[in-house]
Protein backbone atom coordinates (compact mmCIF):
# COMPACT_ATOMS: atom_id res chain seq x y z
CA UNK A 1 0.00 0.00 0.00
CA UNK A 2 2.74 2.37 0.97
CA UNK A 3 4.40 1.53 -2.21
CA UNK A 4 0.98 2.43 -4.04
CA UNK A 5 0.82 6.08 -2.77
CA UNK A 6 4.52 6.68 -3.13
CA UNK A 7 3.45 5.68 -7.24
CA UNK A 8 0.64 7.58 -7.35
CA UNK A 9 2.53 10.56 -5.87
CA UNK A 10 4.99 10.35 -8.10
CA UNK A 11 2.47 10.09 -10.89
CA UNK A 12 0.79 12.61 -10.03
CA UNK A 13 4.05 15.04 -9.62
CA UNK A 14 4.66 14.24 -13.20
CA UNK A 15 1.83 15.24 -14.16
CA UNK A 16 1.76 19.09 -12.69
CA UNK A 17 5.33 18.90 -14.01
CA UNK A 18 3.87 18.37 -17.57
CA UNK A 19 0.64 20.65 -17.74
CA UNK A 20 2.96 23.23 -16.14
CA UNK A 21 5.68 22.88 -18.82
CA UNK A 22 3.07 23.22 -21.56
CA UNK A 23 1.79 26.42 -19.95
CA UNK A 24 2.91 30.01 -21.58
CA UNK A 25 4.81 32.17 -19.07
CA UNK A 26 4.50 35.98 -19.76
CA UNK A 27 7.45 35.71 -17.19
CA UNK A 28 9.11 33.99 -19.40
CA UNK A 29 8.24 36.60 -22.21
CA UNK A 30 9.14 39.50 -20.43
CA UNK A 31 12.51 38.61 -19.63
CA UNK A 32 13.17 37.49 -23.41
CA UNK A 33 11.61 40.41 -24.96
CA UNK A 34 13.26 43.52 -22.00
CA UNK A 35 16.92 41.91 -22.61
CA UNK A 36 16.52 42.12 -27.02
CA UNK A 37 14.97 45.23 -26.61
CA UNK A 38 17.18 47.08 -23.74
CA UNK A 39 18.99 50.48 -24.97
CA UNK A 40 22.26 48.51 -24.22
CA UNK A 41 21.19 46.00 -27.63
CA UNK A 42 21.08 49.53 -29.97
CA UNK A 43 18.67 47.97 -32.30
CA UNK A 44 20.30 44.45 -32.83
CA UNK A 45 21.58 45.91 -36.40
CA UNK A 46 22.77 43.26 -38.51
CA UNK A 47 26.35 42.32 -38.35
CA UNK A 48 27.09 44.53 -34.91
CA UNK A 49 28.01 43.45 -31.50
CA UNK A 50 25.10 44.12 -30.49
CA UNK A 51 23.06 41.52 -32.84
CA UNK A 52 26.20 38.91 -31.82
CA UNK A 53 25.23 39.48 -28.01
CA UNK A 54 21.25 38.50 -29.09
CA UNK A 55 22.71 35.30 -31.19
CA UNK A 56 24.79 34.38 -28.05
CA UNK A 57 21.17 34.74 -25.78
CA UNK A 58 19.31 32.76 -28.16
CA UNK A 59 21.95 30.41 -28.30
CA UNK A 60 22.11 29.76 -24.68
CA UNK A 61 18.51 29.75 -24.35
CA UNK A 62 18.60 26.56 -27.52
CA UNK A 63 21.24 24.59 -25.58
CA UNK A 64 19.50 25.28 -21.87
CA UNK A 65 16.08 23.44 -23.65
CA UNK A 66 18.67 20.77 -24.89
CA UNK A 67 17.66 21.41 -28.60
CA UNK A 68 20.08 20.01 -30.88
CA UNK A 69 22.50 21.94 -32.89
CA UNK A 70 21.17 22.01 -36.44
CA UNK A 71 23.06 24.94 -38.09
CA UNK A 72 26.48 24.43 -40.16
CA UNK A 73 28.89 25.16 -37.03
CA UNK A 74 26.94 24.36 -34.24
CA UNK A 75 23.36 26.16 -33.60
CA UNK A 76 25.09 28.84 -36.22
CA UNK A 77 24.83 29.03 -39.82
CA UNK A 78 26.43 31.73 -41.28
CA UNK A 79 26.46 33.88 -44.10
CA UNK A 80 26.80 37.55 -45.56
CA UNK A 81 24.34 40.03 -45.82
CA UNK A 82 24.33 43.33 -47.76
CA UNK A 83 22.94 46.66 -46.91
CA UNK A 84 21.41 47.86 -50.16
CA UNK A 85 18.84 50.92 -48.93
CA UNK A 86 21.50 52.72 -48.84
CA UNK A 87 25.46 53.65 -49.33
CA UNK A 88 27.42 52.74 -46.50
CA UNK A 89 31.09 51.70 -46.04
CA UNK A 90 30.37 48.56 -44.35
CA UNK A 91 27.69 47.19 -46.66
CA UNK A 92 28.79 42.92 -46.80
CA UNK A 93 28.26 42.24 -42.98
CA UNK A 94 28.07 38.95 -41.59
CA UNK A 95 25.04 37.24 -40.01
CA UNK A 96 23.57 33.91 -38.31
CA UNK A 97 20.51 31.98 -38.34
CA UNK A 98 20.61 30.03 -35.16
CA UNK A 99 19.24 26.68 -35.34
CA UNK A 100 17.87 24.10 -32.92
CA UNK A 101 16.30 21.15 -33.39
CA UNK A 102 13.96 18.54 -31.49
CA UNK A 103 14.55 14.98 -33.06
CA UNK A 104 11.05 12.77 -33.01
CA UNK A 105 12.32 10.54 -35.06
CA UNK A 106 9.86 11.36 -38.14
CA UNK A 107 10.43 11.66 -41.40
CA UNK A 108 8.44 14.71 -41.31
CA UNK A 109 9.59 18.11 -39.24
CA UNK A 110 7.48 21.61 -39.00
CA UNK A 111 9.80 24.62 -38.81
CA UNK A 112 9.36 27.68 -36.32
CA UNK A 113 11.07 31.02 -36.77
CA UNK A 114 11.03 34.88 -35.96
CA UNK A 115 13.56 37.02 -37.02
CA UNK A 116 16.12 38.56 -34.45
CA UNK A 117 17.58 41.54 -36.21
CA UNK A 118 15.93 44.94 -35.84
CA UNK A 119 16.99 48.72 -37.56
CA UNK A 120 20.29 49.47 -34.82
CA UNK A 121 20.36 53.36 -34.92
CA UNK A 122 17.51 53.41 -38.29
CA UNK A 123 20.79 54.76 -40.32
CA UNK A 124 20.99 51.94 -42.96
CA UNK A 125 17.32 52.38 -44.13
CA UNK A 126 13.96 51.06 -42.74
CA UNK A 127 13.30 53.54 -40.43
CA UNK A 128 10.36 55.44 -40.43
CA UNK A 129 10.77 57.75 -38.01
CA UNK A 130 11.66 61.81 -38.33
CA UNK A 131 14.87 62.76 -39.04
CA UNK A 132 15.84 64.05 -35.54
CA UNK A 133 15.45 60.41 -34.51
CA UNK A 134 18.05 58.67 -37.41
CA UNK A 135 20.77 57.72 -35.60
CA UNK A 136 18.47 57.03 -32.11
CA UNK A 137 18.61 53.52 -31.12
CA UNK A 138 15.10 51.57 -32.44
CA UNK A 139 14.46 48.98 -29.62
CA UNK A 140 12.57 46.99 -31.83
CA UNK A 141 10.68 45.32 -28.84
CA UNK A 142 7.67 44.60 -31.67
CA UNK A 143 9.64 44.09 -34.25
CA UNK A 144 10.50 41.37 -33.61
CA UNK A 145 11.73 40.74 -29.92
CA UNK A 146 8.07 39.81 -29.14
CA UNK A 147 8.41 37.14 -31.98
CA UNK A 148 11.78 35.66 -30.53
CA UNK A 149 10.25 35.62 -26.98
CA UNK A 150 7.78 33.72 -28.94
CA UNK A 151 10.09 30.97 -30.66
CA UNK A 152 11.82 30.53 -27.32
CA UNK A 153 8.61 29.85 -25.12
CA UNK A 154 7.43 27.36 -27.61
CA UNK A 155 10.89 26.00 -28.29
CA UNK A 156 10.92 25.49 -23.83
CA UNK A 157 7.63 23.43 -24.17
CA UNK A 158 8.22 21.14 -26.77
CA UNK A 159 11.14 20.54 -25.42
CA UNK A 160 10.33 19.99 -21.39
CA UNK A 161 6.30 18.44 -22.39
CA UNK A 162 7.82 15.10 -22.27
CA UNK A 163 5.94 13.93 -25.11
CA UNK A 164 7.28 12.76 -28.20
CA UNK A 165 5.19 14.54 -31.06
CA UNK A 166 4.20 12.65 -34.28
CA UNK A 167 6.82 14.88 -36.36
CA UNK A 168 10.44 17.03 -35.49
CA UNK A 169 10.30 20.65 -34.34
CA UNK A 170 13.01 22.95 -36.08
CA UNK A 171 13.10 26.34 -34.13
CA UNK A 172 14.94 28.92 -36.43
CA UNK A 173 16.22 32.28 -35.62
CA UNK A 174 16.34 34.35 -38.85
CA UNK A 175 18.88 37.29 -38.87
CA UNK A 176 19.20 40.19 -41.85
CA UNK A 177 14.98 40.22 -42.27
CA UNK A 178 15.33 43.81 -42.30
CA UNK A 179 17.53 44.16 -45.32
CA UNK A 180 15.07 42.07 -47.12
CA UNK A 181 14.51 38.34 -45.65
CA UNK A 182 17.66 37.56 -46.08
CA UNK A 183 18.39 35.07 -43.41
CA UNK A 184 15.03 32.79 -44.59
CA UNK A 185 16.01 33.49 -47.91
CA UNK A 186 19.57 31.78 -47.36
CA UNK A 187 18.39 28.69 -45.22
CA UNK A 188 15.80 28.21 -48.37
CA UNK A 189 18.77 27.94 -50.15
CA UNK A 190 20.64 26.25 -48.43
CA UNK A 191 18.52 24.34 -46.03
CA UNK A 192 20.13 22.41 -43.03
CA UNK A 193 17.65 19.54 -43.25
CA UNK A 194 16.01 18.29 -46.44
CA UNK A 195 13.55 20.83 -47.83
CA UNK A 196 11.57 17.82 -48.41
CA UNK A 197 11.00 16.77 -45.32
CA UNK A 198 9.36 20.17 -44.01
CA UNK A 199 5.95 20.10 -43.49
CA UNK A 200 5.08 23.50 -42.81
CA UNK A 201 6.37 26.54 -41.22
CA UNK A 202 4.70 28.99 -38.56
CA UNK A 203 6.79 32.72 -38.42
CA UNK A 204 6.09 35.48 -35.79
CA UNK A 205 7.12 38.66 -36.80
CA UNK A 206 5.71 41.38 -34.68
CA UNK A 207 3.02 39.69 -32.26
CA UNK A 208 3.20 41.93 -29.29
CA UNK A 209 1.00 44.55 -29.97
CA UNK A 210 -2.47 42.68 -29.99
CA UNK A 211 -5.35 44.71 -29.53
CA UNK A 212 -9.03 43.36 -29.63
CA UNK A 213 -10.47 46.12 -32.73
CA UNK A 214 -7.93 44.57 -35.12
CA UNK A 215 -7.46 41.33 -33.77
CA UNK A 216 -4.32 39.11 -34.50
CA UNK A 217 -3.62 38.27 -38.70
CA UNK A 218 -2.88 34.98 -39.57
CA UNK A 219 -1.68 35.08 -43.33
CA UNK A 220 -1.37 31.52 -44.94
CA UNK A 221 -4.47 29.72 -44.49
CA UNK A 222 -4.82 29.21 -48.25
CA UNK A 223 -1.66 27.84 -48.66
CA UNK A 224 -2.74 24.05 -47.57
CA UNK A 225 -5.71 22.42 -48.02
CA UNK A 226 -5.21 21.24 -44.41
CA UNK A 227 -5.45 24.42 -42.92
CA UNK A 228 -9.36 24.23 -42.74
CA UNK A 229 -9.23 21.30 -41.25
CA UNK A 230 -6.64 22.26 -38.25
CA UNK A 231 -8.44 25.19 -37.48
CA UNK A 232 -12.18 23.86 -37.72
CA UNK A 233 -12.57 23.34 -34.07
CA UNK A 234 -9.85 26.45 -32.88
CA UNK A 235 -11.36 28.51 -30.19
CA UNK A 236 -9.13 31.21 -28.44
CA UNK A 237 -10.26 34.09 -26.02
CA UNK A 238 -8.56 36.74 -29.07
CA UNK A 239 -9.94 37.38 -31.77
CA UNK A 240 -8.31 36.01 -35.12
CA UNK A 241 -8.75 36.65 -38.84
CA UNK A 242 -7.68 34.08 -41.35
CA UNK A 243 -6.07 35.21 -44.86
CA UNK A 244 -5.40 32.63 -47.76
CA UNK A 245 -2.12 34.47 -49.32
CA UNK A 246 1.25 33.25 -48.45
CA UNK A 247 3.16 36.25 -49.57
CA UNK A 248 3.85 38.96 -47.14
CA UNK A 249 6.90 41.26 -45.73
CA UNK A 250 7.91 38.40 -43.40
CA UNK A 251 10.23 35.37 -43.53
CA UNK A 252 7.53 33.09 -44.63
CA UNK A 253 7.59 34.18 -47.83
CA UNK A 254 10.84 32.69 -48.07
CA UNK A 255 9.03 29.11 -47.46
CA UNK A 256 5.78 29.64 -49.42
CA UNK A 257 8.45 30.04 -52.58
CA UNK A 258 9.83 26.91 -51.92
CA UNK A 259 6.10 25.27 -52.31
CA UNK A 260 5.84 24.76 -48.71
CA UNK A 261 2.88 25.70 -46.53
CA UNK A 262 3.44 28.37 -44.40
CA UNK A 263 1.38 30.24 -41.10
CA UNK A 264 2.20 34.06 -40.43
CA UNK A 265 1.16 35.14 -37.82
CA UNK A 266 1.26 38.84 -37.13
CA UNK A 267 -0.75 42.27 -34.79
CA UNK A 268 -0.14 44.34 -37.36
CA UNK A 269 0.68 48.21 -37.68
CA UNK A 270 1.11 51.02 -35.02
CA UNK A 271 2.49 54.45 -34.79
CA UNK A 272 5.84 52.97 -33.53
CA UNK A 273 6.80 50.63 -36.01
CA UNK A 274 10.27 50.67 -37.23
CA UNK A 275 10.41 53.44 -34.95
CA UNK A 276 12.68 54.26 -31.80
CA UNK A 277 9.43 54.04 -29.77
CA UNK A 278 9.14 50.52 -30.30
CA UNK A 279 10.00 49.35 -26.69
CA UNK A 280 9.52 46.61 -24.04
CA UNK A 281 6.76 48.66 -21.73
CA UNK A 282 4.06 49.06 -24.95
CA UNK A 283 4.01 44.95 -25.37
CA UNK A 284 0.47 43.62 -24.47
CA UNK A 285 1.95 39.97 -22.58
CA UNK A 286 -1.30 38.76 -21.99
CA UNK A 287 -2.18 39.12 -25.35
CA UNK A 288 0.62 37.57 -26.55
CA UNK A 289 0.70 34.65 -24.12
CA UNK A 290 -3.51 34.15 -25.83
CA UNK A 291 -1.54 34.44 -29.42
CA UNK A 292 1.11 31.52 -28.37
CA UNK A 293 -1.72 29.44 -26.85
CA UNK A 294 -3.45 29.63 -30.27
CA UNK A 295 -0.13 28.74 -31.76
CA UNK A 296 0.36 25.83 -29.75
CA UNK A 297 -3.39 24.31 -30.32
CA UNK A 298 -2.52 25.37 -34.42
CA UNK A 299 0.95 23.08 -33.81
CA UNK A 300 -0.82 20.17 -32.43
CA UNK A 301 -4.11 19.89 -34.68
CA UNK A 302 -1.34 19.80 -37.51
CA UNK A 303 0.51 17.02 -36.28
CA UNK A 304 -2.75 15.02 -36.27
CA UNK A 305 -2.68 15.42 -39.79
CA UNK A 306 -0.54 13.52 -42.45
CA UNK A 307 2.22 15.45 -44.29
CA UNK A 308 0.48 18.74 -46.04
CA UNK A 309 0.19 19.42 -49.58
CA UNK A 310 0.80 22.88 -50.52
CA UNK A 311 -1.43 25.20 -52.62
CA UNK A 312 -0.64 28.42 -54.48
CA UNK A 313 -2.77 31.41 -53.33
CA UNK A 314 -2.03 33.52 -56.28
């Protein structure tokens, strides 16, 4: 008997363990999105210190989940980037994806990405904002720190749910999206697991600013005839509007070119994008922990599926 409730204890531990890991921490969020966003990262600018220091966090955060490396050196892959808005003397600057992976042993894998760059001081192009402000760090706590706090929470629950899914998660952080997708572009290119094999791929690209008279975009649903099917019995306490086209200013259009299914999910404008009010204290967390849950419930309808077939949209 003894034995019995020592069992059932233990049981039962495991499973608060569990439904906790699955859960979406806005702690978690926070800390993620006030460290990428922080005056001391000057706009994570492509090829600076700065954007090295973010690699090393999202690194860390990768190898602290136990993800496995799945870049060319390491989590890393690198390449070069160029700034073509406009003239500058360092124009070829170089720049990593990080990559980690969790192995399910399918043939089959769904990749997950944000980008991790933002517009440094707005002086190589992008920026929006008045002229006083070129040359003023853009935080870039929207765009896209909210998305990378995003790929990390996910990345921390499929990796700690002690489940092994039906197909392989590949989490990808996408660097030089600002100087025109460059960093999906390349791994489309020059992909570190068999295009093949990918089933479909969810981006986040600036999901902290949710509020309820928009709602929360998710561009893509046309792309797969599957889509209907995962999201037929989707409830979520946000509101959500579905949009068949796969192209868009994101790092999913990368994918959909590739003929592979793709989700973007997205809050869309505001009066501080690619601006230097873009920062940490304007993200709505509870609205972005309700976007993740969605994501999540998205993830797992789709692995009840078999392997998706893609569909052009235009």
């Amino acid at each position: 008997m003894k034995n019995l409730k020592l069992f059932l204890l233990f049981t039962f531990v495991l499973s608060f363990a569990n439904v906790f890991a699955q859960e979406v921490s806005i702690k978690n969020l926070k800390e993620h999105i006030y460290y990428l966003a922080d005056d001391a990262m000057k706009g994570r600018s492509t090829g600076s210190p700065e954007i090295e220091s973010a690699a090393q966090y999202i690194e860390n955060q990768f190898r602290k989940y136990k993800l496995q490396p799945k870049g060319t050196n390491g989590f890393r892959q690198e390449f070069s980037a160029k700034v073509t808005r406009v003239k500058v003397a360092d124009s070829i600057r170089t720049a990593h994806n990080i990559i980690g992976y969790i192995d399910n042993k399918s043939p089959y894998t769904i990749v997950i990405g944000a980008h991790y760059d933002h517009l440094g001081l707005g002086d190589f192009g992008g920026s929006r904002d008045t002229i006083t402000n070129i040359g003023k760090i853009h935080n870039g706590a929207d765009d896209n720190a909210s998305g990378v706090a995003g790929l990390l929470e996910l990345a921390r629950i499929y990796s700690t749910n002690r489940i092994k899914e039906s197909y392989n998660l590949l989490f990808i952080a996408f660097s030089a999206e600002e100087l025109g997708l460059l960093g999906s572009k390349y791994w489309t290119e020059h992909p570190t697991i068999p295009l093949k094999s990918v089933d479909w791929m969810l981006n986040m690209d600036m999901i902290g600013r949710y509020n309820k008279d928009n709602g929360l975009a998710i561009i893509g649903y046309g792309t797969s005839p599957s889509f209907p099917i995962i999201f037929k019995d989707i409830t979520s306490d946000i509101k959500f509007n579905l949009s068949r086209d796969g192209n868009g200013g994101s790092d999913q259009t990368s994918f959909y070119r590739k003929d592979i299914p793709v989700l973007f999910f997205h809050t869309g404008g505001h009066d501080d994008y690619h601006k230097t009010g873009d920062d940490a204290d304007k993200i709505n967390y509870e609205g972005l922990k309700s976007i993740l849950e969605l994501e999540i419930k998205v993830i797992n309808n789709s692995m009840k599926q078999p392997k998706m077939k893609f569909s052009w949209t235009n």
